[in-house]
Protein backbone atom coordinates (compact mmCIF):
# COMPACT_ATOMS: atom_id res chain seq x y z
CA UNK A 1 -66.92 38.64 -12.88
CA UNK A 2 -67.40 39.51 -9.18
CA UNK A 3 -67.29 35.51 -7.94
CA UNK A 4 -63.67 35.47 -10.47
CA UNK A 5 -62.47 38.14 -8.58
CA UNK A 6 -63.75 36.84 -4.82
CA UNK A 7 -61.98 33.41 -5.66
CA UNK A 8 -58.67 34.97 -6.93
CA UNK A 9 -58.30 37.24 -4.01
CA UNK A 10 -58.92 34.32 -1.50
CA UNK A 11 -56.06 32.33 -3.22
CA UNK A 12 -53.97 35.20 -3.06
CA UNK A 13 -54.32 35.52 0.46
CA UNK A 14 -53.86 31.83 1.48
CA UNK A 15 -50.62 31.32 -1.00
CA UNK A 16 -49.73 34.50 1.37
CA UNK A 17 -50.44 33.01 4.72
CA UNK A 18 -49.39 29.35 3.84
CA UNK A 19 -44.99 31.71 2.99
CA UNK A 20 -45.94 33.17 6.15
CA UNK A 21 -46.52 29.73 8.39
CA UNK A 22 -44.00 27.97 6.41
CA UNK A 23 -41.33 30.80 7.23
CA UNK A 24 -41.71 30.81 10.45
CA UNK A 25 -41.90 27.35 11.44
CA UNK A 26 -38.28 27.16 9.16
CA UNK A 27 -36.91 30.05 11.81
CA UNK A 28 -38.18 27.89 14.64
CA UNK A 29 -36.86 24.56 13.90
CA UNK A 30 -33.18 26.23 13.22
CA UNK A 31 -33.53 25.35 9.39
CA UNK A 32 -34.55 27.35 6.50
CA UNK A 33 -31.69 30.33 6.29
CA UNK A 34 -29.72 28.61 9.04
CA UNK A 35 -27.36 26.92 5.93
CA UNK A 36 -26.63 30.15 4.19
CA UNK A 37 -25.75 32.12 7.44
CA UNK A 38 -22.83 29.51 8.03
CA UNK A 39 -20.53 31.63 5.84
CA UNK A 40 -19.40 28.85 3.80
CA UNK A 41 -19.60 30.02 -0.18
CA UNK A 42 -22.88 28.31 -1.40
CA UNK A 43 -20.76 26.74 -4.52
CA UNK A 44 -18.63 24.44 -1.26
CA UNK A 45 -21.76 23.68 1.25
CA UNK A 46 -21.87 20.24 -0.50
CA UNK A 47 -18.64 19.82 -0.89
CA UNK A 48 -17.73 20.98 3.63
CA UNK A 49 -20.45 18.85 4.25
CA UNK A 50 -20.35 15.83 1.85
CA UNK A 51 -19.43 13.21 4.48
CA UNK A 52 -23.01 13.38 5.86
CA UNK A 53 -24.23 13.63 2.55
CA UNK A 54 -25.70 9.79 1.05
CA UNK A 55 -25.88 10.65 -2.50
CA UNK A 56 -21.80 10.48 -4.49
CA UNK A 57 -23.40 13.42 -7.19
CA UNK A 58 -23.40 15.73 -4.23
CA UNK A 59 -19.24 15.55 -3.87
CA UNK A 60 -17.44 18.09 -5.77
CA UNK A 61 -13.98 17.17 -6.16
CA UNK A 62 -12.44 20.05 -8.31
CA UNK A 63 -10.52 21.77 -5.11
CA UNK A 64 -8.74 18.63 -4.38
CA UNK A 65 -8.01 18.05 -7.91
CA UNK A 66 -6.48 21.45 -8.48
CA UNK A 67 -4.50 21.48 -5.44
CA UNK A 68 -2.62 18.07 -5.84
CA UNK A 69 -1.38 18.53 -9.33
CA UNK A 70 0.89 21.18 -7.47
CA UNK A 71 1.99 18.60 -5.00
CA UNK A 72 2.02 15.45 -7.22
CA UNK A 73 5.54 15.25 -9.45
CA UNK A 74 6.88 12.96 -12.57
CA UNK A 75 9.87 11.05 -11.77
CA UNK A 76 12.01 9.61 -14.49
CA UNK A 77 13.91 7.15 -14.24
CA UNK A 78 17.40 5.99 -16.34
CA UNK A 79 18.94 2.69 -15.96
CA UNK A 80 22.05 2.36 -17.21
CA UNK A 81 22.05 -0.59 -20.58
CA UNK A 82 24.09 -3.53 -19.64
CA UNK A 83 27.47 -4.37 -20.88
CA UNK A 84 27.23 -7.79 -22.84
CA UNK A 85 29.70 -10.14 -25.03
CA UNK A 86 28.09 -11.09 -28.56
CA UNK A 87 29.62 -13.67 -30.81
CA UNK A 88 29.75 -14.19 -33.93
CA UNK A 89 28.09 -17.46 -34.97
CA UNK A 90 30.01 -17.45 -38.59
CA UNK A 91 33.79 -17.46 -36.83
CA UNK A 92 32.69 -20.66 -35.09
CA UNK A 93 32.07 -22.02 -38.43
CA UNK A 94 34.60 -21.18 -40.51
CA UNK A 95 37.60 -21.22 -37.52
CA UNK A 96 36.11 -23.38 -34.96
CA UNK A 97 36.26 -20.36 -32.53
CA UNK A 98 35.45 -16.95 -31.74
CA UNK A 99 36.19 -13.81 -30.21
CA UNK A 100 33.69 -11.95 -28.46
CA UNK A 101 33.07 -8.41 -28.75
CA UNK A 102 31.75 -6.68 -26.34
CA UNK A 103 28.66 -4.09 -26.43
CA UNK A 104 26.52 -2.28 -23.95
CA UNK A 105 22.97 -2.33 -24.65
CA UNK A 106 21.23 1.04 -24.77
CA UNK A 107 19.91 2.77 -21.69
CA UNK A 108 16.29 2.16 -20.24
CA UNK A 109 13.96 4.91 -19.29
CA UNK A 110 10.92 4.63 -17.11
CA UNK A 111 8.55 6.22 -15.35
CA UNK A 112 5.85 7.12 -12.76
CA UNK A 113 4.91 9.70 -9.83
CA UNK A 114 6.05 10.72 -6.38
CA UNK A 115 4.32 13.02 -3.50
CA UNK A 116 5.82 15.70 -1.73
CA UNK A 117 5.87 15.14 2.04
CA UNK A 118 8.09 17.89 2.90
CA UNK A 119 8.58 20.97 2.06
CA UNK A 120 12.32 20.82 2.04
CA UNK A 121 12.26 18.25 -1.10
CA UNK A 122 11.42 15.09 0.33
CA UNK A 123 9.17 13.31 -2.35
CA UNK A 124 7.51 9.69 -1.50
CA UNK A 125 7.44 7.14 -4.83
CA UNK A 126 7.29 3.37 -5.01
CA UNK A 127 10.66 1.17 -4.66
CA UNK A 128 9.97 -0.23 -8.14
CA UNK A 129 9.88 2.85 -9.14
CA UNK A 130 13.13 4.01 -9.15
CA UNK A 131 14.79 0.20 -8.39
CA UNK A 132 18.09 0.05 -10.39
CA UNK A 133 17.95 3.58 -11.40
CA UNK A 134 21.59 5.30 -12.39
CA UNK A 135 19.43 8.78 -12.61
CA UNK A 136 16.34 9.86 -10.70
CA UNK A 137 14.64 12.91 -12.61
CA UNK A 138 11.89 14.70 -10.58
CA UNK A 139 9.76 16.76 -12.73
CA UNK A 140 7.15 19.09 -11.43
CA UNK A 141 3.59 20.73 -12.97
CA UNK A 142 5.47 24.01 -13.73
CA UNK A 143 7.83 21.89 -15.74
CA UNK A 144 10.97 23.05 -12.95
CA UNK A 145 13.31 19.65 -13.15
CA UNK A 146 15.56 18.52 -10.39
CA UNK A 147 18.05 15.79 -9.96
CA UNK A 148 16.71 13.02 -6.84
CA UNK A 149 18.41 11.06 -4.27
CA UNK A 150 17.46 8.11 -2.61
CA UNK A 151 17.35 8.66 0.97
CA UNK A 152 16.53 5.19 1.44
CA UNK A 153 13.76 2.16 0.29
CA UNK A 154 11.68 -0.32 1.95
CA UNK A 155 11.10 -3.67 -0.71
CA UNK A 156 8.69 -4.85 1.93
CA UNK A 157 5.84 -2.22 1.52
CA UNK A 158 7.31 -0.98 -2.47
CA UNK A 159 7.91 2.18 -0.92
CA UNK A 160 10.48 4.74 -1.51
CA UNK A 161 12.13 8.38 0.10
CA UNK A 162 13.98 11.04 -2.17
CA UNK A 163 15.55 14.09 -1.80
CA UNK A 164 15.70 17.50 -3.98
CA UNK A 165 17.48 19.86 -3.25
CA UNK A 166 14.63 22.82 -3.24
CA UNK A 167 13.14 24.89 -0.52
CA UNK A 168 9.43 25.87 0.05
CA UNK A 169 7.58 23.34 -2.25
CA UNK A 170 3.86 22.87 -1.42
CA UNK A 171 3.34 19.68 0.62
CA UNK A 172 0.47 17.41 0.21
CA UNK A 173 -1.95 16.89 3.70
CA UNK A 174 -1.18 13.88 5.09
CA UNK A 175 -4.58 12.67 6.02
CA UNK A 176 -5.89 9.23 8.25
CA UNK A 177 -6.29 5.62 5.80
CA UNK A 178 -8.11 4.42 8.90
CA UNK A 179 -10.75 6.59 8.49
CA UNK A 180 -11.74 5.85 4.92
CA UNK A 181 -15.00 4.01 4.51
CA UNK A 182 -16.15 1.85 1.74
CA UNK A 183 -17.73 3.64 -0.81
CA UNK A 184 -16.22 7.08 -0.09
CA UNK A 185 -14.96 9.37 -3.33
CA UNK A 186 -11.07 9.56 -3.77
CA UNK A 187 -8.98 10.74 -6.47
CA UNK A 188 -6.12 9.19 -8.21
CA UNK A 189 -3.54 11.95 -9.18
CA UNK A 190 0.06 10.83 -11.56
CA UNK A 191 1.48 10.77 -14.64
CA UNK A 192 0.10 7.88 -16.86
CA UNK A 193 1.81 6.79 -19.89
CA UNK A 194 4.02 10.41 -19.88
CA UNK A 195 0.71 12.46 -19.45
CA UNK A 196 1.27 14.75 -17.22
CA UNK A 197 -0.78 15.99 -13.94
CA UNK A 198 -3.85 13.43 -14.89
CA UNK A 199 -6.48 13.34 -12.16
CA UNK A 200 -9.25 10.05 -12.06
CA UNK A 201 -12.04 9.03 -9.46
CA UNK A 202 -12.95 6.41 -7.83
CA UNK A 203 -14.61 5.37 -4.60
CA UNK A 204 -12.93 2.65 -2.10
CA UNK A 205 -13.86 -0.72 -2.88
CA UNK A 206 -12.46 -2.62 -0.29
CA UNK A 207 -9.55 -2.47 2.60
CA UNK A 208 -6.53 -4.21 3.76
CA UNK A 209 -6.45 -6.16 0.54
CA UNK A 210 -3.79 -8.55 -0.25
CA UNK A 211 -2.71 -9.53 -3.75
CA UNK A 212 0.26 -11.45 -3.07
CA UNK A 213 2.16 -8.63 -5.51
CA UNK A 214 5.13 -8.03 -3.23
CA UNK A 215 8.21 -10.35 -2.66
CA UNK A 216 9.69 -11.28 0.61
CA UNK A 217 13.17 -9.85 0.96
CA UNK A 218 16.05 -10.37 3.21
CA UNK A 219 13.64 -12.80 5.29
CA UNK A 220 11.12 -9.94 5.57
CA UNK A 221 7.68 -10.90 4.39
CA UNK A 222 5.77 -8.21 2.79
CA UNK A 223 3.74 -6.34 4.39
CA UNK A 224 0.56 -5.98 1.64
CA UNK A 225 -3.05 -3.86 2.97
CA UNK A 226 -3.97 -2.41 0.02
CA UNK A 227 -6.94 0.46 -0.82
CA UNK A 228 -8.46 -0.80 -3.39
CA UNK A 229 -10.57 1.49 -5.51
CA UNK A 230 -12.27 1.80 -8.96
CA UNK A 231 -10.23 5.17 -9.93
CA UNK A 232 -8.54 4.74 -12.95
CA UNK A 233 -4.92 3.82 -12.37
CA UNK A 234 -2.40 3.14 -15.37
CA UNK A 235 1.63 2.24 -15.43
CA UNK A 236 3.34 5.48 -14.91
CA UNK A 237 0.68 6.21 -11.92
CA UNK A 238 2.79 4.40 -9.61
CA UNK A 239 4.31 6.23 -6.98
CA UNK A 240 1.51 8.68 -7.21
CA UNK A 241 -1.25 9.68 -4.49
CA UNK A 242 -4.41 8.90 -3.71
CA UNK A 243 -6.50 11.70 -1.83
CA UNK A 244 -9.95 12.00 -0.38
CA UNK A 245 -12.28 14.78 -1.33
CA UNK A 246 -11.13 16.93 1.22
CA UNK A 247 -7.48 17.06 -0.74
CA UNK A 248 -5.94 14.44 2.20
CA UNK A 249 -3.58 12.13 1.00
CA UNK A 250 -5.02 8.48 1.89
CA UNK A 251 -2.69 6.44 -0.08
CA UNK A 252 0.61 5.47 -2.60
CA UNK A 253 -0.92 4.13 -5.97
CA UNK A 254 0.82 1.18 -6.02
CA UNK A 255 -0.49 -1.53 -8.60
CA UNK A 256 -2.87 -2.56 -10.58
CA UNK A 257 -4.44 -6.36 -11.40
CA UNK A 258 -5.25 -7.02 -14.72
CA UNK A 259 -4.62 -9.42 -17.33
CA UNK A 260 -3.67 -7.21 -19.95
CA UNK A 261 -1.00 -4.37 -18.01
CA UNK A 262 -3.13 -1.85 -18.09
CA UNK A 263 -6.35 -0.78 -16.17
CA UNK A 264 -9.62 -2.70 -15.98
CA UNK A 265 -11.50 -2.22 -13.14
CA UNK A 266 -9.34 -1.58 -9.51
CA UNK A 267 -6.25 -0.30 -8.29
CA UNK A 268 -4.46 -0.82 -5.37
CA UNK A 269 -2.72 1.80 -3.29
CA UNK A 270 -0.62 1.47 -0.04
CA UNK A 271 -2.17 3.15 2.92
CA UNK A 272 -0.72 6.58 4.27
CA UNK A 273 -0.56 5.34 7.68
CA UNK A 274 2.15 2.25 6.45
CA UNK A 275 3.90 5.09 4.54
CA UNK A 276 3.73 7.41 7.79
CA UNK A 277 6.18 4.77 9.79
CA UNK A 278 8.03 3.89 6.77
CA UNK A 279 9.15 7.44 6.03
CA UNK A 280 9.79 8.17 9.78
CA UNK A 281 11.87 4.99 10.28
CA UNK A 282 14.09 6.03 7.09
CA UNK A 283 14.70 9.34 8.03
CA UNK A 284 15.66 8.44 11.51
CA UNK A 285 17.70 5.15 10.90
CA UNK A 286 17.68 4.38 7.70
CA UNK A 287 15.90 1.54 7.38
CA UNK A 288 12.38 0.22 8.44
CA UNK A 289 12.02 -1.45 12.00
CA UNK A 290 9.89 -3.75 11.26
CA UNK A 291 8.16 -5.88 13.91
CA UNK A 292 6.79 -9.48 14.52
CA UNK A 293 4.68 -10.95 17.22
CA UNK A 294 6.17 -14.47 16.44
CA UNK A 295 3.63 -16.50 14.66
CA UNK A 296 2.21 -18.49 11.53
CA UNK A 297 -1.18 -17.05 10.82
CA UNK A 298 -3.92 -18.12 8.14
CA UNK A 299 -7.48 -16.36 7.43
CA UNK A 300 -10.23 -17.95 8.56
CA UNK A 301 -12.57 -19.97 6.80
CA UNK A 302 -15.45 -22.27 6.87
CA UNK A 303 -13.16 -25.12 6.17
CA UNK A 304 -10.92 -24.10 9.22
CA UNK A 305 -13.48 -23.25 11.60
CA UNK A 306 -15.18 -26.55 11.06
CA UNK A 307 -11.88 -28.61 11.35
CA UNK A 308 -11.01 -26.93 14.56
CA UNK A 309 -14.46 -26.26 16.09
CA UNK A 310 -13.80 -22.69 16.56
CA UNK A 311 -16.29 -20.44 18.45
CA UNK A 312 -15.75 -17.59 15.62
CA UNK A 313 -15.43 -16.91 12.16
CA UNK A 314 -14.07 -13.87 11.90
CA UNK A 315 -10.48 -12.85 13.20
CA UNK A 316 -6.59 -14.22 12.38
CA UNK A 317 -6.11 -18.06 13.21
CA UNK A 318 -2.68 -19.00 14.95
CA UNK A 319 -1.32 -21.99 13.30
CA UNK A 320 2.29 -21.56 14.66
CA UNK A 321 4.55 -19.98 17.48
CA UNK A 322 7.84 -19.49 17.14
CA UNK A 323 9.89 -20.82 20.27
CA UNK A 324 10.86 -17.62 22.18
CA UNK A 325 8.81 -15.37 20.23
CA UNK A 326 6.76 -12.22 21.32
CA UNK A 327 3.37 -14.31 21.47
CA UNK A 328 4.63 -17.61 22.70
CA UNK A 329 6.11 -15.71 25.93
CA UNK A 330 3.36 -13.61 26.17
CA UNK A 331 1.18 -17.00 26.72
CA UNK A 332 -0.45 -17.01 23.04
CA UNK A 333 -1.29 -20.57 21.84
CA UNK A 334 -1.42 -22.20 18.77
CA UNK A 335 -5.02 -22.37 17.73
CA UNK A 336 -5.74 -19.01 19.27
CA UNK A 337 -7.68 -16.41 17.03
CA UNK A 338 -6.35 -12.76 17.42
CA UNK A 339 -9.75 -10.52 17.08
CA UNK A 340 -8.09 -7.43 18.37
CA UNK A 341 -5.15 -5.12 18.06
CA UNK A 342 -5.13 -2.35 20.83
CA UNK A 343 -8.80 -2.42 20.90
CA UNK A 344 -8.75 -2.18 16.63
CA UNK A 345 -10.74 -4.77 15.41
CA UNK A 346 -9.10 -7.15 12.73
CA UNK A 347 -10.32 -9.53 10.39
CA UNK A 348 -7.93 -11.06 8.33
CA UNK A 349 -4.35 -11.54 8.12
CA UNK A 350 -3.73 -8.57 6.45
CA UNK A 351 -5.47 -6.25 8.85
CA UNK A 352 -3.23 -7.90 11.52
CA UNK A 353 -0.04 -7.34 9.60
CA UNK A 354 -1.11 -3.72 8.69
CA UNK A 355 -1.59 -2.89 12.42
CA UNK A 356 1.44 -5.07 13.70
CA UNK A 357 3.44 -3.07 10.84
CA UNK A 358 2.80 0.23 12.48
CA UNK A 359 4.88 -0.66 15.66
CA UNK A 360 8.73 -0.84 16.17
CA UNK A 361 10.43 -3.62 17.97
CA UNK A 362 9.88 -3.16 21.88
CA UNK A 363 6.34 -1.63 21.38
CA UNK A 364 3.67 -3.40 23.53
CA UNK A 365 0.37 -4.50 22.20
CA UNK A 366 -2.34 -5.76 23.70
CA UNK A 367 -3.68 -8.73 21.78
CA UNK A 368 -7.37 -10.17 22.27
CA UNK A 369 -7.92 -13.44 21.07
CA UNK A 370 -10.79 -16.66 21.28
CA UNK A 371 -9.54 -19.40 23.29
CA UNK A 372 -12.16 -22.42 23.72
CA UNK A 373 -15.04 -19.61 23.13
CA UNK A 374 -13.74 -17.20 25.62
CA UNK A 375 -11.80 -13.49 25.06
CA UNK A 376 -8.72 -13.30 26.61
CA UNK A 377 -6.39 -10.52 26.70
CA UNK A 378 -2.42 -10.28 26.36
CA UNK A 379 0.05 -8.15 26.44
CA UNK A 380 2.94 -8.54 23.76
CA UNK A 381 6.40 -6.86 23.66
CA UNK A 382 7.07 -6.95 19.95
CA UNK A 383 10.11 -8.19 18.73
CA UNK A 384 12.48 -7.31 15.17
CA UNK A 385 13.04 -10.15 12.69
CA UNK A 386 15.93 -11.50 14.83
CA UNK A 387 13.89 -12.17 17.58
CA UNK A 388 14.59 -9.66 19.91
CA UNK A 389 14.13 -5.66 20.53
CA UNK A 390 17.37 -4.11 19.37
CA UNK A 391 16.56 -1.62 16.10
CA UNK A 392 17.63 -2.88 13.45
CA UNK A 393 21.04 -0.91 11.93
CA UNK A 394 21.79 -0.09 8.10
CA UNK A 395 23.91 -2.74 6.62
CA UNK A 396 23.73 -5.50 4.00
CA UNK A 397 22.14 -8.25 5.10
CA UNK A 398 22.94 -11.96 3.62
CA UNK A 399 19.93 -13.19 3.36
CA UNK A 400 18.72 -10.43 1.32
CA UNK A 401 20.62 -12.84 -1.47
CA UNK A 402 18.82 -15.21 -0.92
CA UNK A 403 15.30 -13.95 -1.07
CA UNK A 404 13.35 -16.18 0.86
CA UNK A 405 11.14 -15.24 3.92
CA UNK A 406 13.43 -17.53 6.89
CA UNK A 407 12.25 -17.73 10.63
CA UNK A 408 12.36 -20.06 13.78
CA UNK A 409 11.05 -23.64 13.44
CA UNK A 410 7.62 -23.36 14.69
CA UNK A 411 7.37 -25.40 17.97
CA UNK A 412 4.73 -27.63 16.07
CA UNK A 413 7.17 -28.88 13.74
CA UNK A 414 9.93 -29.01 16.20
CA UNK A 415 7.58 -31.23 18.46
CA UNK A 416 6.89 -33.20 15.80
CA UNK A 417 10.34 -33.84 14.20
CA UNK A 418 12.49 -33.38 17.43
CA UNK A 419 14.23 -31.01 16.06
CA UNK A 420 15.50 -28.01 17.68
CA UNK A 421 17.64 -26.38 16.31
CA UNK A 422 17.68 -24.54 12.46
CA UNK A 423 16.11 -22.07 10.40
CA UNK A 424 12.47 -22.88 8.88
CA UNK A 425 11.93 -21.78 5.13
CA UNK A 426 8.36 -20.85 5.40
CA UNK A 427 8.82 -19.33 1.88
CA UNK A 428 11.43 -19.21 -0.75
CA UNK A 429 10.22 -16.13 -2.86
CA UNK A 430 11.98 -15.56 -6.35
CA UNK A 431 15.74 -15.11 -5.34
CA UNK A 432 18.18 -17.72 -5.22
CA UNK A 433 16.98 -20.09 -2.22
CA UNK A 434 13.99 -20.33 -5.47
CA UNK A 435 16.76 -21.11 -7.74
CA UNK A 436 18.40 -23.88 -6.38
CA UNK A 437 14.97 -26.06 -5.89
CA UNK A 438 14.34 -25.61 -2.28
CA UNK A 439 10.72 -26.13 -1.10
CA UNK A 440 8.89 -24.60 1.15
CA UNK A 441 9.30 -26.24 4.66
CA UNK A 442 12.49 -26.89 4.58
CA UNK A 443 14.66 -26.54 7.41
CA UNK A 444 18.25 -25.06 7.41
CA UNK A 445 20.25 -26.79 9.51
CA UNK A 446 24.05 -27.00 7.88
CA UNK A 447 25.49 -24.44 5.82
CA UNK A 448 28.99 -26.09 4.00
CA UNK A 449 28.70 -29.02 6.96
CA UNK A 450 28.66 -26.00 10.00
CA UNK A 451 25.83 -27.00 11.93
CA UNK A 452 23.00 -23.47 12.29
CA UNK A 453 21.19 -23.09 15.36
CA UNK A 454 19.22 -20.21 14.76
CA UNK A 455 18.34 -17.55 12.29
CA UNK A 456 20.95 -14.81 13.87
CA UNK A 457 23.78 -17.53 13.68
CA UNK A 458 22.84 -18.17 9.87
CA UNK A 459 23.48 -14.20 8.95
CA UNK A 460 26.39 -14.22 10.95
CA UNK A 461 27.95 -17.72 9.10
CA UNK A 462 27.18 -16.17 6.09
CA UNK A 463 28.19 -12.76 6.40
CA UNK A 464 31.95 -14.19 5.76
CA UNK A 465 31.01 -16.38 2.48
CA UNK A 466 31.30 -15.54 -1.03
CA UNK A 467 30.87 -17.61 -4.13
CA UNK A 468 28.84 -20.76 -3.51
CA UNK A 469 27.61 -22.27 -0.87
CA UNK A 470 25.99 -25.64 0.46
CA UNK A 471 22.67 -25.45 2.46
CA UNK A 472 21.57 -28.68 4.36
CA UNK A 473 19.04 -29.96 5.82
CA UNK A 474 15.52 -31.65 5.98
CA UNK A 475 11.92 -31.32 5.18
CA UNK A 476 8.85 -31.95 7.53
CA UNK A 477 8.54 -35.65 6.29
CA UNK A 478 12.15 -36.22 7.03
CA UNK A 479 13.74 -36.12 3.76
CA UNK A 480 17.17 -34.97 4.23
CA UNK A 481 18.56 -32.64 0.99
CA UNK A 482 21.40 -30.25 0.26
CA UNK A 483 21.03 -27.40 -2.01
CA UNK A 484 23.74 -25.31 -3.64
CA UNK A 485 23.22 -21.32 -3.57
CA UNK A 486 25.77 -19.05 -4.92
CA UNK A 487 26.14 -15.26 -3.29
């Protein structure tokens, strides 16, 4: 009994000095209590310090969550049904003719989500969204309904700004897209199939994607760097927002790619620092002012780099300058390969377009590119679609009929055809250019037998037609070819 007892007290007392050691070394190192002393409830530690944390269980996203179903709305949308004339198959048998009675078809409704941006009832949504719309409904979480405006739209980035008329809404924090990292936790908050104030996870899955969704317009290419993530996203989500764990809006859900129209696997949202210059732009001029450095680009490849020998495989290849353009004047070549924007590295095109697409016409950049293995530096005055630095004003634009993206013969082509003077179709989109059977690569040169010189004379020639018109002109391989466009 004595030897029991002699070995239980000398376990007691080393299980008492080992706390003891162990304590104090944790008071010495700064650890131990040093986490609870912070003041920070113990339930949100994880969650204040998740961004050095490496395991996704520690994130708790239920704060964010609750916060932007406040701050996310439901916008419905009415189209008005169109009026139609339907004949009666039965009068053309029995009289040989028929009188058609006209009918309107019933109205559509739609859906998705918006953000509001400021507190004075200026919600962000998606242009197809509320495209065509004769009524904008804006609904919010408490079920309070207003009637929207559209302050304005941008086709080239799908993104749209309306106005309420309320005061004091909670806003949404605008947060930074740049900083997101692959992998990171964000939430997907908007109003799927009607249901209201729905709230999915994801993490990023990739950056700067481009999915070819978006149409050119007017002659403005889209401007497509996606977030893609793995947070469920469904039709009605579009237009809503995508936030970090920290409550930050990131991101416009945007689209989704599947086979089937509904979810299966990743979403797609536009990045808050595109909407960011978008919004600004609208609210100051009305439209975007967009802005070009002057060039054909093309990702790079193995393909490519083999076939041109390059030094690098990883940056934007120039395949084309534009004669007079921002890069060509800045001393930019063709066969260049633009690694940097203003010290940002990019990697494909649609990094480059996404940082190019922050700036407004008479911005300088500073471009670094690979030349024959060496970095060279340049500084580029950026330049609006028409090729110089003027902002752009609100009015209707011509070749917005027409739907194809139209710029300056590259000097490649010109030096290989001799010809100076038109307006290249580097792609004819879905509109009417589309229509009429034009290719890609052809150049404008005539319109109804009045020769075009440049892309500014062809919006000014047609700025006075109506009806149809005849566009003429030739392809790369000499072909000469009219076309016949209606506006």
């Amino acid at each position: 009994m004595t030897n029991y007892l002699g070995l239980f007290g000398a376990a007691f007392l080393g299980g008492v000095m080992s706390i003891s050691v162990a304590t104090y070394l944790n008071d010495e190192n700064g650890n131990g209590n040093q986490m609870v002393n912070t003041g920070i409830p113990h339930e949100n530690i994880l969650t204040a310090n998740y961004l050095e944390s490496a395991s996704p269980g520690m994130v708790d996203l239920s704060l964010a969550a609750e916060e932007l179903v406040q701050e996310v709305v439901h916008i419905k949308v009415t189209q008005k049904g169109e009026e139609r004339i339907q004949y009666d198959p039965m009068e053309y048998f029995f009289n040989g003719r028929a009188q058609g009675r006209k009918y309107k078809s019933p109205d559509k409704q739609g859906s998705g989500s918006g953000v509001v941006i400021r507190e004075d009832g200026y919600i962000v949504t998606n242009n197809h969204v509320i495209d065509g719309a004769h009524k904008i409904e804006v609904v919010f979480n408490t079920n309070e309904s207003y009637i929207a405006e559209v302050v304005g739209v941008d086709a080239s980035t799908d993104l749209a700004l309306l106005k309420i008329e309320a005061t004091d809404l909670k806003t949404v924090k605008i947060g930074d897209s740049d900083e997101l990292r692959l992998g990171e936790w964000v939430l997907a908050v908007g109003n799927p199939y009607n249901l209201n104030s729905t709230v999915t996870a994801g993490i990023v899955s990739a950056k700067a994607r481009n999915i070819n969704i978006l149409q050119n317009t007017g002659g403005i290419p889209p401007l497509e760097a996606f977030i893609q993530t793995d947070a469920a996203v469904n039709p009605g989500n579009s237009g809503g927002a995508l936030v970090n764990a920290k409550g930050e809006l990131v991101g416009i859900n945007a689209a989704i790619k599947s086979p089937t129209g509904s979810y299966s696997g990743y979403s797609f949202a536009i990045p808050v620092n595109i909407m960011k210059k978008v919004v600004t732009d609208i609210m100051e001029y009305g439209v975007v002012q967009r802005a070009f450095i002057g060039v054909s680009i093309h990702n790079l490849n193995s393909e490519l780099v083999t076939k041109e020998n390059l030094d690098v495989t990883q940056g934007v290849y120039i395949a084309g300058l534009t004669e007079n353009g921002a890069a060509n004047d800045a001393g930019l070549e063709e066969g260049d390969v633009v690694t940097r924007v203003n010290e940002v590295e990019v990697k494909s095109v649609a990094e480059l377009q996404s940082q190019i697409g922050r700036y407004t016409p008479g911005d300088q950049v500073k471009l670094e590119v690979v030349r024959d293995g060496h970095r060279k530096n340049f500084d580029v005055e950026l330049r609006n679609s028409e090729g110089n630095t003027d902002k752009v004003a609100l009015e209707d634009n011509p070749l917005s009929e027409l739907g194809a993206n139209l710029i300056e013969i590259p000097l490649k082509i010109q030096k290989e055809l001799g010809v100076k003077e038109g307006v290249f179709v580097e792609d004819v989109g879905n509109g009417k250019v589309k229509v009429s059977g034009m290719q890609n690569g052809f150049i404008i040169t005539h319109v109804d037998n009045k020769r075009v010189k440049s892309k500014s004379e062809l919006i000014e020639i047609l700025k006075g037609k109506s009806g149809g018109v005849l566009l003429g002109g030739l392809y790369p391989n000499g072909y000469r070819k009219y076309y016949g466009v209606g506006l």
